[in-house]
C-alpha atoms as a PDB file:
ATOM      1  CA  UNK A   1     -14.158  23.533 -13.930  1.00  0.00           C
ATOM      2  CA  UNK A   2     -12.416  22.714 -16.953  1.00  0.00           C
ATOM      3  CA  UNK A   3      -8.851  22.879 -17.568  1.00  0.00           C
ATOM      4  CA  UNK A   4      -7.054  21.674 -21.401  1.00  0.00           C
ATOM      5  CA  UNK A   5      -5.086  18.688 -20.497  1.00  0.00           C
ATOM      6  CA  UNK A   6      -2.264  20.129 -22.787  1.00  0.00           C
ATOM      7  CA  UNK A   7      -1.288  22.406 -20.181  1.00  0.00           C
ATOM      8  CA  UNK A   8       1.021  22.230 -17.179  1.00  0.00           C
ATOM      9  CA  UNK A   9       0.468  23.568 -13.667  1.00  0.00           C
ATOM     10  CA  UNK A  10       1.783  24.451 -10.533  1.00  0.00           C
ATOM     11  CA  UNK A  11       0.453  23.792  -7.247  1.00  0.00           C
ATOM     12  CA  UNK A  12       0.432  28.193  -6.721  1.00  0.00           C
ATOM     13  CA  UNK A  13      -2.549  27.819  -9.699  1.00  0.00           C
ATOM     14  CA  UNK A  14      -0.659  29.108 -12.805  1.00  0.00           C
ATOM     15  CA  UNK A  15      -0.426  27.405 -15.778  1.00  0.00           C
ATOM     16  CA  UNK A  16       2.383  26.631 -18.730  1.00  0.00           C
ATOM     17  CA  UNK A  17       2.016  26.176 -22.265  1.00  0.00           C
ATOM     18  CA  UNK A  18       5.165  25.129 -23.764  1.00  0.00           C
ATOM     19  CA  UNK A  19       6.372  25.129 -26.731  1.00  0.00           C
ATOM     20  CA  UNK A  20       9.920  24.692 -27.699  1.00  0.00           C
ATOM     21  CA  UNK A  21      11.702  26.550 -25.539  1.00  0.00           C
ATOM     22  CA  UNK A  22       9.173  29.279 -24.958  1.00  0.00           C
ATOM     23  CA  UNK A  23       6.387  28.893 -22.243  1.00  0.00           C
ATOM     24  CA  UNK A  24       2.846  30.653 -21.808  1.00  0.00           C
ATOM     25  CA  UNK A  25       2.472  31.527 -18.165  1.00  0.00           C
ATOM     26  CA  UNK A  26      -0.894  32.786 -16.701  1.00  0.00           C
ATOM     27  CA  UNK A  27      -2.995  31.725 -13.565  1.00  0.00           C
ATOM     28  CA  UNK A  28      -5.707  28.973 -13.871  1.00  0.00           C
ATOM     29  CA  UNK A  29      -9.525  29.383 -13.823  1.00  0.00           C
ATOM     30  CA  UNK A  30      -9.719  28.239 -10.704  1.00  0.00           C
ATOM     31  CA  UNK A  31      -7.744  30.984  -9.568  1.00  0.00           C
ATOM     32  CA  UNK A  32      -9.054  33.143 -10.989  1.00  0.00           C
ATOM     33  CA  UNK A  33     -12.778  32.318  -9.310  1.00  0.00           C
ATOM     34  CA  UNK A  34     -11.032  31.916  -6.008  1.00  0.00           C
ATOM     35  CA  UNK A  35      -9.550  35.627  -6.520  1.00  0.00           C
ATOM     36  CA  UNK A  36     -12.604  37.304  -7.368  1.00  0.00           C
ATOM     37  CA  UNK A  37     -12.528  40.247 -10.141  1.00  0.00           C
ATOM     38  CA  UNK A  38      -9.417  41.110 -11.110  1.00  0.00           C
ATOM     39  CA  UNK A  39      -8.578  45.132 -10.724  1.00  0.00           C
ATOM     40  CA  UNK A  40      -4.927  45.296 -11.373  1.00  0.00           C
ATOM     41  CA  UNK A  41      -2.341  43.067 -12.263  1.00  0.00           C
ATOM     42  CA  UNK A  42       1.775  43.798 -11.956  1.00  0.00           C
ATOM     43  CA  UNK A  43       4.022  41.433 -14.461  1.00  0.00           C
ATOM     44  CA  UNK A  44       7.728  41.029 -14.414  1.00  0.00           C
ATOM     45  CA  UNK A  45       9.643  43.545 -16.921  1.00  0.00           C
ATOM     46  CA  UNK A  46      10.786  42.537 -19.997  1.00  0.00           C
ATOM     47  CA  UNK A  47      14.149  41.449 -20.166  1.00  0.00           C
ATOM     48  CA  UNK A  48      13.899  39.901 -16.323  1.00  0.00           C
ATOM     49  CA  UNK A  49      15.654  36.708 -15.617  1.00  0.00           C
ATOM     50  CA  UNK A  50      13.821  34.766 -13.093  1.00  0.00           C
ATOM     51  CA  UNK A  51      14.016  31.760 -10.988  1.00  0.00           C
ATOM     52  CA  UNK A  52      11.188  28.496 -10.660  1.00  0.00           C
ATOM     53  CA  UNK A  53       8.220  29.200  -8.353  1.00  0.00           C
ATOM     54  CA  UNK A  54       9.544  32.996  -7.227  1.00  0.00           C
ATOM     55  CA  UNK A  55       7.195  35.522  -6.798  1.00  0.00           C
ATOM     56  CA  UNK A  56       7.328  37.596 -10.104  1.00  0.00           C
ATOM     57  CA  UNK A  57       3.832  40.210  -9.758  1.00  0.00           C
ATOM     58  CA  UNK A  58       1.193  40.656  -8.338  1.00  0.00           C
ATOM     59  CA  UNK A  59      -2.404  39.970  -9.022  1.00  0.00           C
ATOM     60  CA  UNK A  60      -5.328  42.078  -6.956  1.00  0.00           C
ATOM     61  CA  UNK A  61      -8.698  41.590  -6.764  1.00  0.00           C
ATOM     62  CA  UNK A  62     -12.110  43.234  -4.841  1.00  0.00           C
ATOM     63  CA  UNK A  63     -10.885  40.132  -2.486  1.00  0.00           C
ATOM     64  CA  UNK A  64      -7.426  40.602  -2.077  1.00  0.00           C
ATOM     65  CA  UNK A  65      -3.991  40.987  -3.146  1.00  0.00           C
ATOM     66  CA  UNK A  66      -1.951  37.725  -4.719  1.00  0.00           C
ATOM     67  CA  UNK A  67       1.889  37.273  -5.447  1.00  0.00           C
ATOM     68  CA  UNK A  68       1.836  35.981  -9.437  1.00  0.00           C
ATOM     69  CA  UNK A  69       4.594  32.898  -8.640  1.00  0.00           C
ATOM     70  CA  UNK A  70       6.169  31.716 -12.137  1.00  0.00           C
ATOM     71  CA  UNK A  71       6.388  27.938 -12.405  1.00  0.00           C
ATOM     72  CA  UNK A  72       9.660  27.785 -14.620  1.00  0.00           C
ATOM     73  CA  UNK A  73      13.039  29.330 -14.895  1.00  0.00           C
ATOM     74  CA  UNK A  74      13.473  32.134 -17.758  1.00  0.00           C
ATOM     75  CA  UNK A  75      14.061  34.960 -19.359  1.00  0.00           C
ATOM     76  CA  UNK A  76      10.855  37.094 -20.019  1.00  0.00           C
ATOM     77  CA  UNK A  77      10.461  37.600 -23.332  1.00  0.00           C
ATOM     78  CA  UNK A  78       7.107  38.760 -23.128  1.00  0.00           C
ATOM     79  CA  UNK A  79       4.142  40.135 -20.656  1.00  0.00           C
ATOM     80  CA  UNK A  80       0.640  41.003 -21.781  1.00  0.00           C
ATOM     81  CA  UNK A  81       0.386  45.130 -21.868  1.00  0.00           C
ATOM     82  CA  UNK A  82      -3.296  44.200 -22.525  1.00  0.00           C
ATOM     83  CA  UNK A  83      -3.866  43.686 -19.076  1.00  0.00           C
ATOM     84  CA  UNK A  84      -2.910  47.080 -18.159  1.00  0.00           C
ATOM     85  CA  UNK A  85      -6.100  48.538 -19.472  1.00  0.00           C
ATOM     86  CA  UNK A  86      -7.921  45.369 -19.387  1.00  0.00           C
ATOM     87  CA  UNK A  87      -6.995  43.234 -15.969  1.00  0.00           C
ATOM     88  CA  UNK A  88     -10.773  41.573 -15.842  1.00  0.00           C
ATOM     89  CA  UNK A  89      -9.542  39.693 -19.208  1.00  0.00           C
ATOM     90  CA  UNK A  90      -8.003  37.536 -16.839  1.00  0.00           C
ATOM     91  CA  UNK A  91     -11.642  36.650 -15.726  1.00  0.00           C
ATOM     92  CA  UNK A  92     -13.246  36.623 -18.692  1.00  0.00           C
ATOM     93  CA  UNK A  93     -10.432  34.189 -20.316  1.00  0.00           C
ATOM     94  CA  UNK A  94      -7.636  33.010 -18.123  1.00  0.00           C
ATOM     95  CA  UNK A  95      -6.416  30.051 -20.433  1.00  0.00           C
ATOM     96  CA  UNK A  96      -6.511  32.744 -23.497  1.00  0.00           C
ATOM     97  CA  UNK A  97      -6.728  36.330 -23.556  1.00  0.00           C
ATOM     98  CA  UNK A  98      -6.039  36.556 -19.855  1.00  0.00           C
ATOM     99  CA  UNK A  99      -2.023  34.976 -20.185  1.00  0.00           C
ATOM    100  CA  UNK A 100       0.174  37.012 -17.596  1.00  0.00           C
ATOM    101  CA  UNK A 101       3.915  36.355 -19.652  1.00  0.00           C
ATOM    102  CA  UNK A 102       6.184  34.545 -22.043  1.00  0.00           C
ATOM    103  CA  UNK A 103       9.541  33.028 -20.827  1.00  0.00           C
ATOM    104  CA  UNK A 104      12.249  31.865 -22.651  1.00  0.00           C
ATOM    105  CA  UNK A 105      13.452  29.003 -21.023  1.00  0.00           C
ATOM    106  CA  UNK A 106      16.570  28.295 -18.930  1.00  0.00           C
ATOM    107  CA  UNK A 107      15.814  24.446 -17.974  1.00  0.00           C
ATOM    108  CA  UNK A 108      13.214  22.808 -19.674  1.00  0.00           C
ATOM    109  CA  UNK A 109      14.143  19.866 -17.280  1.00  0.00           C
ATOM    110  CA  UNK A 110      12.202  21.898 -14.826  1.00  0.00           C
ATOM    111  CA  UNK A 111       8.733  21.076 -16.827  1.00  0.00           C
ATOM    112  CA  UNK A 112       8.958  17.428 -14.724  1.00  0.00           C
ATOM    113  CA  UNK A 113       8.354  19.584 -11.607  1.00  0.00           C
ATOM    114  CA  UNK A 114       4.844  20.788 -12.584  1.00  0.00           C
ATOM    115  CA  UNK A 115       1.659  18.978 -12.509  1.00  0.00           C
ATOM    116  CA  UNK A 116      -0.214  17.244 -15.455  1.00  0.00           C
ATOM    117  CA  UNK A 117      -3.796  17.733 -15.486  1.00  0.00           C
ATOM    118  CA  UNK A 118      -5.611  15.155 -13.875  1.00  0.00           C
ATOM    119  CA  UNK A 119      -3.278  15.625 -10.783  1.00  0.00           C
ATOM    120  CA  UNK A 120      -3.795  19.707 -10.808  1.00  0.00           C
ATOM    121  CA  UNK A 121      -7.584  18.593 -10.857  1.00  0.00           C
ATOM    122  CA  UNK A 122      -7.277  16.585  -7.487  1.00  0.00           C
ATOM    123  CA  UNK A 123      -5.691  19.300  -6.171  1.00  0.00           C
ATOM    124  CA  UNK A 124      -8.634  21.871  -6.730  1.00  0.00           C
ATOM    125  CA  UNK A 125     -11.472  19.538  -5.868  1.00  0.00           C
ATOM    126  CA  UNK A 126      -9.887  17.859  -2.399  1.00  0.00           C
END
């Protein structure tokens, strides 16, 4: 499985791209083959202020159904309507298309709390 090494992750499988004080939230591809196909997915609204590693939506699958954690503190700027019509993006692309929301920041302190890639990658293949 490969995962960019730009990215940050959380040990509940989502991952962060951050730039400035905006990050890219979605769930990793590892995740997403653990989950199955993707049939619906639930994001945060719009507006939402929300706290490091709460449960923010839901992701469900032919498997089962998943809480969508968030692994920073923000202010949603953003969710991908896309996914509405389209959840299986999520499979096709989860590191592109398949991005669940965009947050604007509250701590960006809270970054040092994630994992870098090579420890998110012993954490999948232990």
């Amino acid at each position: 499985m490969a995962q960019p090494e730009h990215l940050l992750y959380s040990k509940d499988h989502e991952w962060v791209a951050v730039e400035g004080d905006v990050a890219t939230v979605g769930i990793t591809d590892y995740a997403q083959v653990s989950l199955g196909d993707i049939v619906y997915v639930e994001l945060p609204k719009v507006g939402a202020t929300i706290d490091q590693f709460a449960a923010v939506g839901v992701i469900e699958s032919v498997k089962a159904v998943s809480d969508l954690f968030t692994p920073l503190s923000g202010e949603v700027l953003e969710v991908n309507a896309a996914l509405d019509a389209d959840p299986a993006a999520v499979n096709r692309d989860p590191l592109g298309a398949g991005w669940m929301m965009k947050l604007r920041l509250r701590d960006p302190g809270e970054t040092a709390g994630l994992l870098a890639y090579e420890d998110y990658a012993k954490l999948t293949t232990d």
